[in-house]
N, C-alpha and C. Protein backbone atom coordinates (compact mmCIF):
# COMPACT_ATOMS: atom_id res chain seq x y z
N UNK A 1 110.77 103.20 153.90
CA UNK A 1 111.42 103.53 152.63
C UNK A 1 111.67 102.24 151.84
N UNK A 2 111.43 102.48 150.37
CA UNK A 2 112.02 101.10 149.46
C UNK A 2 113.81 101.09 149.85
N UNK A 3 113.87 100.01 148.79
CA UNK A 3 115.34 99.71 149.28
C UNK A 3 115.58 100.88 147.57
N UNK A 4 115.18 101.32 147.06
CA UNK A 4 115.52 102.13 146.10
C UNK A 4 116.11 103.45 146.29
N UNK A 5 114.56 103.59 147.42
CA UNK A 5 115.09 105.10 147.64
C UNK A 5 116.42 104.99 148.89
N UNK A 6 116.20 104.30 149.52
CA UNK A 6 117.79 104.16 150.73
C UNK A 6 119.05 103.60 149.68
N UNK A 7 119.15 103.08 148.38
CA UNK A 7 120.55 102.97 147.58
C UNK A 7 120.15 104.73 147.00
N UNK A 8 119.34 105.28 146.61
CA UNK A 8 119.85 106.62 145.89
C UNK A 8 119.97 107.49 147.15
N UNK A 9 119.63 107.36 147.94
CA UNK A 9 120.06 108.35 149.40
C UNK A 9 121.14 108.51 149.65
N UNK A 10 122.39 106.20 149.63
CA UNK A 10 123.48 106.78 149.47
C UNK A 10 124.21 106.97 148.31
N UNK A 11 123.83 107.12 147.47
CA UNK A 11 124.38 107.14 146.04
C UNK A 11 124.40 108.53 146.30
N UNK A 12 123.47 109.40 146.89
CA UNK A 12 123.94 110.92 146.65
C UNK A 12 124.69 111.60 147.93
N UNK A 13 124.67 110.25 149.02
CA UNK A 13 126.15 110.52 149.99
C UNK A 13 127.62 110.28 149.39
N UNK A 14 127.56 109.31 148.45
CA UNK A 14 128.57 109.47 147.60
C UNK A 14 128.88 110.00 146.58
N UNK A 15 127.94 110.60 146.39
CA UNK A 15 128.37 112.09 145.16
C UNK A 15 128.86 112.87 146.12
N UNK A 16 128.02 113.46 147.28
CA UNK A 16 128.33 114.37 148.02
C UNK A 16 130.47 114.65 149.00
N UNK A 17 130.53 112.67 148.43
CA UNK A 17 132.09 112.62 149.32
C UNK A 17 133.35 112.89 148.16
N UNK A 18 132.33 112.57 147.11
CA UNK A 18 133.27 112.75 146.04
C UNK A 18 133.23 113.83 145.58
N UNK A 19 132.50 115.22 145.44
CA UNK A 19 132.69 116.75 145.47
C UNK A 19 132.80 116.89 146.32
N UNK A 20 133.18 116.41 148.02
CA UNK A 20 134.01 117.15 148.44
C UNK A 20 135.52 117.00 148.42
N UNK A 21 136.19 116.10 147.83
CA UNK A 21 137.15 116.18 147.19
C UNK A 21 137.82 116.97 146.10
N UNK A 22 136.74 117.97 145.73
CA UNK A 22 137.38 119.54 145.06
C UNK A 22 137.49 120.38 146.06
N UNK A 23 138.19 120.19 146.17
CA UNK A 23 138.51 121.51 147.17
C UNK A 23 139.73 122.35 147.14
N UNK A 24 139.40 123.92 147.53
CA UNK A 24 140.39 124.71 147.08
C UNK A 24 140.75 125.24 148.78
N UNK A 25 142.06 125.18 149.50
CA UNK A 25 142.43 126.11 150.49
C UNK A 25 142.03 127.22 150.30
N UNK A 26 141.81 127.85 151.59
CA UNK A 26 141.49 129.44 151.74
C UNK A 26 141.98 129.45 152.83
N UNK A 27 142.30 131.24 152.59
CA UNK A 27 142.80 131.70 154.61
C UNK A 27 142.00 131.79 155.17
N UNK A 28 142.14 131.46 156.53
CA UNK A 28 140.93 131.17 157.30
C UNK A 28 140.71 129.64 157.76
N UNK A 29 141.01 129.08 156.83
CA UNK A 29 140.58 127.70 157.14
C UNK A 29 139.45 127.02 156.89
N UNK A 30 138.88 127.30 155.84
CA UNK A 30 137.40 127.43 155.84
C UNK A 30 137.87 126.77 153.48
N UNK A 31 137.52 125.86 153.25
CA UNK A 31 138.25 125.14 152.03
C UNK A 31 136.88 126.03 151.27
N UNK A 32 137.04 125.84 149.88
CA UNK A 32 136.04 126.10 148.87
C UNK A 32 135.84 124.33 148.35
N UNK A 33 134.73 123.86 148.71
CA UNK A 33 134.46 122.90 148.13
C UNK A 33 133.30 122.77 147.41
N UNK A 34 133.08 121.37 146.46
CA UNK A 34 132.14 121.64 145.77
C UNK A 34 130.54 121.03 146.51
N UNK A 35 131.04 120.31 147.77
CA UNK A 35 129.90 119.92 148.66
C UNK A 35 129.36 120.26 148.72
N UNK A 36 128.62 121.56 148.40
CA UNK A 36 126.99 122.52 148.42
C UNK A 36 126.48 122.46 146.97
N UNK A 37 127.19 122.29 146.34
CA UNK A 37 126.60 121.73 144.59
C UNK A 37 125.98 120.39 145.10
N UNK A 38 126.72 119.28 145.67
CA UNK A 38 125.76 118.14 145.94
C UNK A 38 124.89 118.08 146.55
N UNK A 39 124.95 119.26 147.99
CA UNK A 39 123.64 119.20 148.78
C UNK A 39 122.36 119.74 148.03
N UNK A 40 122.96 120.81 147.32
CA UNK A 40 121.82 121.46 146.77
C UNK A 40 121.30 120.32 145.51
N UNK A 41 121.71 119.76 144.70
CA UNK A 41 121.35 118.77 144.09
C UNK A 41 120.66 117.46 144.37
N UNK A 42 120.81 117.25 145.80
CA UNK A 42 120.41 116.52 146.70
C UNK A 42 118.62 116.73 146.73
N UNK A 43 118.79 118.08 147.02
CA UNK A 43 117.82 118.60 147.57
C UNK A 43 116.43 118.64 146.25
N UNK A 44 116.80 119.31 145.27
CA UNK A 44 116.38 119.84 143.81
C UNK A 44 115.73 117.95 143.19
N UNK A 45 116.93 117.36 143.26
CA UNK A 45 116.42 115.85 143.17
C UNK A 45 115.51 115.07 143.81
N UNK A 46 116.10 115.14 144.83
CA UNK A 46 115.15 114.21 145.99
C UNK A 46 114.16 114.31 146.84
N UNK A 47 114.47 115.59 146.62
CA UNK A 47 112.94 116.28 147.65
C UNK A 47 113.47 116.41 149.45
N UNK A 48 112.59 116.54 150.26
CA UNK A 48 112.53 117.00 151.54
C UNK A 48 113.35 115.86 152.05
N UNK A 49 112.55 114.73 152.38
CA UNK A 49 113.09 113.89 152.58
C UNK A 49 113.94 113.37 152.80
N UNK A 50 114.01 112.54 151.49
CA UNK A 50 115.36 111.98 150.77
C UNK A 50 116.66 112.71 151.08
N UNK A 51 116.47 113.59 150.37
CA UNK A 51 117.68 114.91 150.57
C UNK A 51 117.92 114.74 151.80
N UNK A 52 117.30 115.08 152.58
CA UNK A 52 118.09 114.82 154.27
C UNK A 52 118.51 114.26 154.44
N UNK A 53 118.11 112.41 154.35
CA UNK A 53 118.54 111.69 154.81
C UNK A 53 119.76 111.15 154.06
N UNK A 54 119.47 111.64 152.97
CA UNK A 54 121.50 111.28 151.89
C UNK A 54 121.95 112.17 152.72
N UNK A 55 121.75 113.24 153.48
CA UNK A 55 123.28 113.68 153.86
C UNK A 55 123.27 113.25 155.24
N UNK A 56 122.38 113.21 155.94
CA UNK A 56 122.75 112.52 157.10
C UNK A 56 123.65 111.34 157.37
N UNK A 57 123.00 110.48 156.12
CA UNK A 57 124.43 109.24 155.73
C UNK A 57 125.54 109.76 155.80
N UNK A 58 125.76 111.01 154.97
CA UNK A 58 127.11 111.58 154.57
C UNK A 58 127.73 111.94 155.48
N UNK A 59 127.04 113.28 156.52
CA UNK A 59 127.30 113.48 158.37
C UNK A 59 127.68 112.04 159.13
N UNK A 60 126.82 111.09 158.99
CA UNK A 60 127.31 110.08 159.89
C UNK A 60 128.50 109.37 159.62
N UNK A 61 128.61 109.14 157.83
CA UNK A 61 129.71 108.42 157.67
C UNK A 61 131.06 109.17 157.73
N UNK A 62 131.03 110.82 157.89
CA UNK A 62 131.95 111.19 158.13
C UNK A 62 132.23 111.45 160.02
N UNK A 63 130.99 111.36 160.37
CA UNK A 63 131.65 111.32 161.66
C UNK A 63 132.42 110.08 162.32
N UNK A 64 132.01 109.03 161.62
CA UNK A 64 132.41 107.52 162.46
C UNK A 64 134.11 107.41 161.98
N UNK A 65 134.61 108.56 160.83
CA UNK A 65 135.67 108.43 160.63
C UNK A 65 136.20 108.30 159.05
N UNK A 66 134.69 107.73 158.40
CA UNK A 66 135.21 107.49 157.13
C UNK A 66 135.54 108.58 156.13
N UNK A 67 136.81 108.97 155.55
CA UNK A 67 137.67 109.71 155.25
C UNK A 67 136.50 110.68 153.74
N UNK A 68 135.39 110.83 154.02
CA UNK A 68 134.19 111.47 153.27
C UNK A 68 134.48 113.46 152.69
N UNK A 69 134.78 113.63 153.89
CA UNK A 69 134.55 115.38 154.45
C UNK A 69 136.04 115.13 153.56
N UNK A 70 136.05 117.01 152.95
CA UNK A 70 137.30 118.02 151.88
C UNK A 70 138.61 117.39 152.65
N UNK A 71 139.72 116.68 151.64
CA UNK A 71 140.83 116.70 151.73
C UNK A 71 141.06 114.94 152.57
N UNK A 72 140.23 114.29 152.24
CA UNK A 72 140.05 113.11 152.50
C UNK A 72 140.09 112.43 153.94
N UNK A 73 139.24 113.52 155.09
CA UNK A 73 139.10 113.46 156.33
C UNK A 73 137.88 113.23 156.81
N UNK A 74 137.96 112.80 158.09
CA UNK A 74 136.45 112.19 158.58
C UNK A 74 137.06 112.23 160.26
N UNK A 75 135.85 111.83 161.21
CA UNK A 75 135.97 111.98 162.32
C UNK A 75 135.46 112.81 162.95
N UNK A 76 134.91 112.23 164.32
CA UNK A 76 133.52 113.66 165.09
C UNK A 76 134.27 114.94 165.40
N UNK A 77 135.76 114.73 165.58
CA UNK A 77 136.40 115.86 165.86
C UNK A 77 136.58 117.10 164.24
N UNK A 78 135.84 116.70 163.14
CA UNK A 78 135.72 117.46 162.45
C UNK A 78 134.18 118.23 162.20
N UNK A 79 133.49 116.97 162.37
CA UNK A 79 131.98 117.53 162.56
C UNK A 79 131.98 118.63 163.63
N UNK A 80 132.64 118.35 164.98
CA UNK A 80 132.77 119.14 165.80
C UNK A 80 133.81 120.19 165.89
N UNK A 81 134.65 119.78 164.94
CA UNK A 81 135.51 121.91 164.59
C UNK A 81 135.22 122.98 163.69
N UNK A 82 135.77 123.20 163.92
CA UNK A 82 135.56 124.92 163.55
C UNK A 82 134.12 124.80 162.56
N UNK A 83 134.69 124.28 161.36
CA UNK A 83 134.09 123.98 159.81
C UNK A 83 132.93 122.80 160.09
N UNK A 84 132.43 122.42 161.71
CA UNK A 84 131.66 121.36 161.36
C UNK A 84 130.34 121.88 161.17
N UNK A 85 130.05 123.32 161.61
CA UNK A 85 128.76 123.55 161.38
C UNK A 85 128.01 123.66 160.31
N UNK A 86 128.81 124.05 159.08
CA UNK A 86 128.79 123.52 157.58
C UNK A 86 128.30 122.45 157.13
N UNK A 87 129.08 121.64 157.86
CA UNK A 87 128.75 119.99 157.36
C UNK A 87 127.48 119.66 158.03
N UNK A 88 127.22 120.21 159.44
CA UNK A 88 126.31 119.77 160.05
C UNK A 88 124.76 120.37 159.68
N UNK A 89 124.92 121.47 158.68
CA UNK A 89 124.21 122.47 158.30
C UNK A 89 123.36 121.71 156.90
N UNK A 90 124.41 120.81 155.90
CA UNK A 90 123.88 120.20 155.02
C UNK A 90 122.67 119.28 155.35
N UNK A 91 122.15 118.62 156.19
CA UNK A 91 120.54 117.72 155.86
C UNK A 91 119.53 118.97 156.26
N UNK A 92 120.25 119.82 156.74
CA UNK A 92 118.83 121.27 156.95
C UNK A 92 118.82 121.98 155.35
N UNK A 93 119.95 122.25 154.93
CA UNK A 93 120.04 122.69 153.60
C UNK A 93 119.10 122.01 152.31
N UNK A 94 119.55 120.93 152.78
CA UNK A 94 119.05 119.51 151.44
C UNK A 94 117.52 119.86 151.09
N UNK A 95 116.83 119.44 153.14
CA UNK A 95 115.90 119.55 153.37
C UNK A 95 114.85 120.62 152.92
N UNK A 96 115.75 122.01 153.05
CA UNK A 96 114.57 123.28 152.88
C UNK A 96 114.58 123.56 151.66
N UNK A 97 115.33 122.98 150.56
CA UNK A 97 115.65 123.13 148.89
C UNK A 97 114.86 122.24 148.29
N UNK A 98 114.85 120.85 148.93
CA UNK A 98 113.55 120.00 148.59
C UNK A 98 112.19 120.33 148.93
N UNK A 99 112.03 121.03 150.08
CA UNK A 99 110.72 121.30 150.32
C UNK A 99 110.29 122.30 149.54
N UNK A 100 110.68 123.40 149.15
CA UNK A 100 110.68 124.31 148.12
C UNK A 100 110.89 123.58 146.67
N UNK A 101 111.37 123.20 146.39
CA UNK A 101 111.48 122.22 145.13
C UNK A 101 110.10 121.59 145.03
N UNK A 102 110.05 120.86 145.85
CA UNK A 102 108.32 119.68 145.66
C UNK A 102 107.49 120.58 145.73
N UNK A 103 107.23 121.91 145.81
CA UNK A 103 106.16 122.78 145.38
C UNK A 103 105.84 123.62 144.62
N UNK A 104 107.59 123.93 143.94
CA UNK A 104 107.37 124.37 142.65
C UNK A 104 108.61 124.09 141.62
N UNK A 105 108.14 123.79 140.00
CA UNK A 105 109.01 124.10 138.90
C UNK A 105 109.82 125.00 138.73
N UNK A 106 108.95 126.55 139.18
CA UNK A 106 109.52 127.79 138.39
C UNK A 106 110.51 127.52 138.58
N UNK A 107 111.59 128.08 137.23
CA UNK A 107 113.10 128.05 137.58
C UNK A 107 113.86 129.08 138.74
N UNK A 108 112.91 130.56 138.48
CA UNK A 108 113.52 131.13 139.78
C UNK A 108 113.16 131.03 141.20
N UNK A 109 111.92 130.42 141.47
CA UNK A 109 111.95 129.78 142.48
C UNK A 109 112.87 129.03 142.99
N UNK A 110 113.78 128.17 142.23
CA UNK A 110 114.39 126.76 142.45
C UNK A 110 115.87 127.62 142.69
N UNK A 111 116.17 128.44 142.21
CA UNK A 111 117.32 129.19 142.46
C UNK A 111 117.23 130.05 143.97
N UNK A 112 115.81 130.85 144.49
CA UNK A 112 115.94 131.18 145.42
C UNK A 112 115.99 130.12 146.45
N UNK A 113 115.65 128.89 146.26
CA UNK A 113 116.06 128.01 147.27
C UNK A 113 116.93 127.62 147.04
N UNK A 114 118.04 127.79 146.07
CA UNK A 114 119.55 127.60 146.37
C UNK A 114 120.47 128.60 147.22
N UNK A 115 119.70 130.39 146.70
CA UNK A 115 120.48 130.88 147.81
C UNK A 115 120.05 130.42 149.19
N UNK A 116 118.58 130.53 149.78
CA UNK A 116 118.02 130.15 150.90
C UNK A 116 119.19 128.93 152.05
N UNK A 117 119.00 127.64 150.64
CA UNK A 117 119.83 127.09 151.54
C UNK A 117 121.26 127.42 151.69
N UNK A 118 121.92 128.38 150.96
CA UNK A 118 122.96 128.79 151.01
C UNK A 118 122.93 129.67 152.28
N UNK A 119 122.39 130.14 152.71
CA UNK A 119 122.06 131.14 153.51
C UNK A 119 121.99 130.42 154.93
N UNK A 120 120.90 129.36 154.70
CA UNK A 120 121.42 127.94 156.20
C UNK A 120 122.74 127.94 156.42
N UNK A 121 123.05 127.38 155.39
CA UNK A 121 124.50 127.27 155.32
C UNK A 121 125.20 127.55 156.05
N UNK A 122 125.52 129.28 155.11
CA UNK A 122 126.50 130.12 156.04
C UNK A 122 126.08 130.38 157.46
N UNK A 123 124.69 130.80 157.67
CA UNK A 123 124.49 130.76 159.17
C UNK A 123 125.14 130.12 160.12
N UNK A 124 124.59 128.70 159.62
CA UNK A 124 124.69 127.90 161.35
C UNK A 124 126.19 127.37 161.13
N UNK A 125 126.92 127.42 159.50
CA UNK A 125 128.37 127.06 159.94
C UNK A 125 129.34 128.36 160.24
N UNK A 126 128.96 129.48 160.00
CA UNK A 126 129.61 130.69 160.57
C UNK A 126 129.45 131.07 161.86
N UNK A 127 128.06 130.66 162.47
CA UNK A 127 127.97 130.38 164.35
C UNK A 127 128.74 129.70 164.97
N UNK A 128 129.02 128.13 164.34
CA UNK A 128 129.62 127.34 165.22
C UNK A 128 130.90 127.82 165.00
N UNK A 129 131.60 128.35 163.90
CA UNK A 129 132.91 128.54 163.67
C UNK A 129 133.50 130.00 164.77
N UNK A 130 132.71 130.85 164.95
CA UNK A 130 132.27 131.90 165.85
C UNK A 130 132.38 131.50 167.26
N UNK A 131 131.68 130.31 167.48
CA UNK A 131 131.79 130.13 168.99
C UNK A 131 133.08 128.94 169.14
N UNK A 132 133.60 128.35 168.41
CA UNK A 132 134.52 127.53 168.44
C UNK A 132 136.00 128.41 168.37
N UNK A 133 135.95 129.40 167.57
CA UNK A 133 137.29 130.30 167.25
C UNK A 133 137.45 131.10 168.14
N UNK A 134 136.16 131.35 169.41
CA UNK A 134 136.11 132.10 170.29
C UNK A 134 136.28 133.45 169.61
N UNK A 135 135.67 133.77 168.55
CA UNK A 135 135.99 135.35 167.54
C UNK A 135 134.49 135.91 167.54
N UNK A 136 134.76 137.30 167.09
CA UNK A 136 132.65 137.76 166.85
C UNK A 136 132.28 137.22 165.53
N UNK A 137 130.84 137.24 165.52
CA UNK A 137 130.39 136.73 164.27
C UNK A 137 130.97 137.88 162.63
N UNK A 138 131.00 138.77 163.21
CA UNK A 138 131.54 139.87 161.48
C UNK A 138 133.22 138.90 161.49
N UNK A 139 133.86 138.71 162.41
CA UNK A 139 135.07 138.08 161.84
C UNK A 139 134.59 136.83 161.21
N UNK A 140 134.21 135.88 162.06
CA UNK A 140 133.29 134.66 161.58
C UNK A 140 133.01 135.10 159.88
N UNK A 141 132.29 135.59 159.62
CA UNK A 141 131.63 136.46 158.55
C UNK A 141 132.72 136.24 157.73
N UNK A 142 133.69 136.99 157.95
CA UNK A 142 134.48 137.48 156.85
C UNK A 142 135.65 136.60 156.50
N UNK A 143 135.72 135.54 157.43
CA UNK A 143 136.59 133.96 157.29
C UNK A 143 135.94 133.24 156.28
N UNK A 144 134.49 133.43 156.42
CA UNK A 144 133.85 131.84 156.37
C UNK A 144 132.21 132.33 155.15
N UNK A 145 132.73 133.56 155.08
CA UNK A 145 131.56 133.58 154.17
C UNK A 145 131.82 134.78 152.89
N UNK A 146 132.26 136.26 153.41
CA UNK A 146 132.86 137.14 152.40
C UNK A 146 133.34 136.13 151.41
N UNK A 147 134.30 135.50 151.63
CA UNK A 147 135.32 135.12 150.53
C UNK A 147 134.24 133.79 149.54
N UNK A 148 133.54 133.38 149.81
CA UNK A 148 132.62 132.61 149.05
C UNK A 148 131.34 133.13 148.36
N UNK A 149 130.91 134.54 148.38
CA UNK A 149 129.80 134.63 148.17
C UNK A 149 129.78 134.69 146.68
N UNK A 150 130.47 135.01 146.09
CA UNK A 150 130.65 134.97 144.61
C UNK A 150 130.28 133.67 143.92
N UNK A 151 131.21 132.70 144.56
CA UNK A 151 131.58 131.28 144.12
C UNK A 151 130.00 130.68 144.37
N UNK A 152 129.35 130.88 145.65
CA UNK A 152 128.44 130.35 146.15
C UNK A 152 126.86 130.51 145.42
N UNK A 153 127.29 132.01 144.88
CA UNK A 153 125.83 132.63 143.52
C UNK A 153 126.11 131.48 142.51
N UNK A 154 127.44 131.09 142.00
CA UNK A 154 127.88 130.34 140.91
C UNK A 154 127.46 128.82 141.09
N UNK A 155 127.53 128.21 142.27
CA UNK A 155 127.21 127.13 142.39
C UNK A 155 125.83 126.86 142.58
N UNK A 156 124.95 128.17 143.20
CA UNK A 156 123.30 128.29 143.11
C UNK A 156 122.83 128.24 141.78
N UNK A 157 123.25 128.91 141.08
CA UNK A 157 123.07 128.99 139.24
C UNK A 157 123.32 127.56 138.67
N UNK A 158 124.71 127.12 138.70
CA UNK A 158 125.06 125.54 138.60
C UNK A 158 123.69 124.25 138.63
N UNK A 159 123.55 124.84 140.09
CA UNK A 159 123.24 123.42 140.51
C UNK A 159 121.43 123.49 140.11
N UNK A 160 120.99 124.87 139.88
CA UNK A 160 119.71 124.93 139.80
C UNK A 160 119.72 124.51 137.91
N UNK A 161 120.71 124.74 136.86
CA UNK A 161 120.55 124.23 135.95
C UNK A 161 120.63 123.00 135.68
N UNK A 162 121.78 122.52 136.86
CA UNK A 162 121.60 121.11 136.04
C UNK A 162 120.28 120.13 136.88
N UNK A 163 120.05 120.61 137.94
CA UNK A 163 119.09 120.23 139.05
C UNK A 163 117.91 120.05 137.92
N UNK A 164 117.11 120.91 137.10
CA UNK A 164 116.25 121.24 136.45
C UNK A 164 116.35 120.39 134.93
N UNK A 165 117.48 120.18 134.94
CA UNK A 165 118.06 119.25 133.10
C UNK A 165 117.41 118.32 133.56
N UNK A 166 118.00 117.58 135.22
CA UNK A 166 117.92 116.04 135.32
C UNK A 166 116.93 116.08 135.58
N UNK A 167 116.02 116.59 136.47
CA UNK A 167 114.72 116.30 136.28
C UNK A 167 113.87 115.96 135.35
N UNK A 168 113.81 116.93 134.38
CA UNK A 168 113.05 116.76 133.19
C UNK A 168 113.64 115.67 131.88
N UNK A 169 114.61 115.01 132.58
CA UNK A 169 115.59 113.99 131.94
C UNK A 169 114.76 112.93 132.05
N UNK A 170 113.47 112.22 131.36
CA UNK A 170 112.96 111.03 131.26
C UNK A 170 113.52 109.20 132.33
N UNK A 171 114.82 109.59 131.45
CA UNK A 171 115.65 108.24 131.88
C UNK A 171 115.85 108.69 133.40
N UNK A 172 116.01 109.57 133.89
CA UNK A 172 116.18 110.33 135.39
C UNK A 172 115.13 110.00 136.13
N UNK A 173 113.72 110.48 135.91
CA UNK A 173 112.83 110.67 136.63
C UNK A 173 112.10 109.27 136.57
N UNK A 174 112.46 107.79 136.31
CA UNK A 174 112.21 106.60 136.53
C UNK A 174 112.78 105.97 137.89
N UNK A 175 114.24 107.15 138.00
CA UNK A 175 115.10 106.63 138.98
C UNK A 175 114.55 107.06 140.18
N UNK A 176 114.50 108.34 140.04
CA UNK A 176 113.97 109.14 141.33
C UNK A 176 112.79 109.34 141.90
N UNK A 177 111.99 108.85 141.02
CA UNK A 177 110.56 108.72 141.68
C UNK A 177 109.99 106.99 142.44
C-alpha cells in the first residue's frame, strides 16, 4: 500500500471514532450510533480493501484500549461483550459494500449494499450478543435489532447519498484514488 492510501485508511478510522461518539442509549444495551454511517461510507469510498482495513485500525485501536468505540470506551473486554460482535462485524461490512460498490454505480445497487451490509451487521452482532447474554436469538433480535431497523433504512439512504455526492466530487476522487 502507498503511504496515501494507509493515512486515508486511518483518516476513515477516525471518522469512524468520531461518529461513534453520537450515540443514543437504548434498552437493552445495545446504543444507536452513527458508526454504520462511517462503515458504510468506508466501504462506498474505499472499496473492498481499503474499507476493511480502516476499520480494522478502528477494531484494533479500540481493542488495545484507545477510548474509539460509543461513549468514549475502548478495550478487548468490549470487542469481546455483548455489543462486540457489531464492532467486530464492521471490516466484513466495509468489505462487502466496497466489493459491491467497485462493480457498480447504479444508485440502487449501492443502497442494496447498504442494507446487505446492514444485514452482516445485525447478524454476527446479534449472535455474539445471543451467545454472550446466554438468551435465544428472537430475544437477541428484538434487543439488538427490532429497535434499529427504521433508523438503520435511514442511515442506508444517508450514507448511499452522500457516499455517491463524494464520489462524483472531482476534488474527492484525486484523494481516493
Amino acid at each position: 500500500m502507498k503511504t496515501k492510501d494507509l493515512v486515508i485508511c486511518s483518516l476513515f478510522a477516525a471518522i469512524t471514532a468520531v461518529l461513534a461518539q453520537i450515540s443514543i442509549p437504548f434498552p437493552g444495551g445495545v446504543p444507536l450510533t452513527m458508526q454504520t454511517l462511517a462503515v458504510s461510507l468506508a466501504g462506498i469510498l474505499l472499496g473492498s480493501k481499503k474499507g476493511f482495513i480502516s476499520l480494522i485500525i478502528y477494531t484494533l485501536l479500540g481493542a488495545v484500549g484507545l477510548p474509539v468505540f460509543a461513549q468514549f470506551s475502548g478495550g478487548i473486554q468490549i470487542v469481546l461483550g455483548p455489543t462486540g460482535g457489531f464492532i467486530l462485524s464492521f471490516p466484513i461490512m466495509a468489505f462487502l459494500i466496497g466489493f459491491i460498490c467497485e462493480r457498480s454505480n447504479n444508485k440502487f445497487m449501492i443502497f442494496v449494499a447498504m442494507i446487505l451490509g446492514s444485514i452482516v451487521n445485525y447478524t454476527i452482532g446479534t449472535m455474539l450478543f445471543a451467545f454472550i447474554m446466554k438468551t435465544t436469538i428472537m430475544s437477541a433480535f428484538i434487543a439488538c435489532v427490532a429497535p434499529f431497523i427504521f433508523t438503520g433504512i435511514v442511515k442506508a439512504f444517508l450514507a448511499t447519498i452522500i457516499g455517491i455526492k463524494l464520489k462524483e466530487n472531482r476534488s474527492m476522487q484525486g484523494v481516493l484514488n
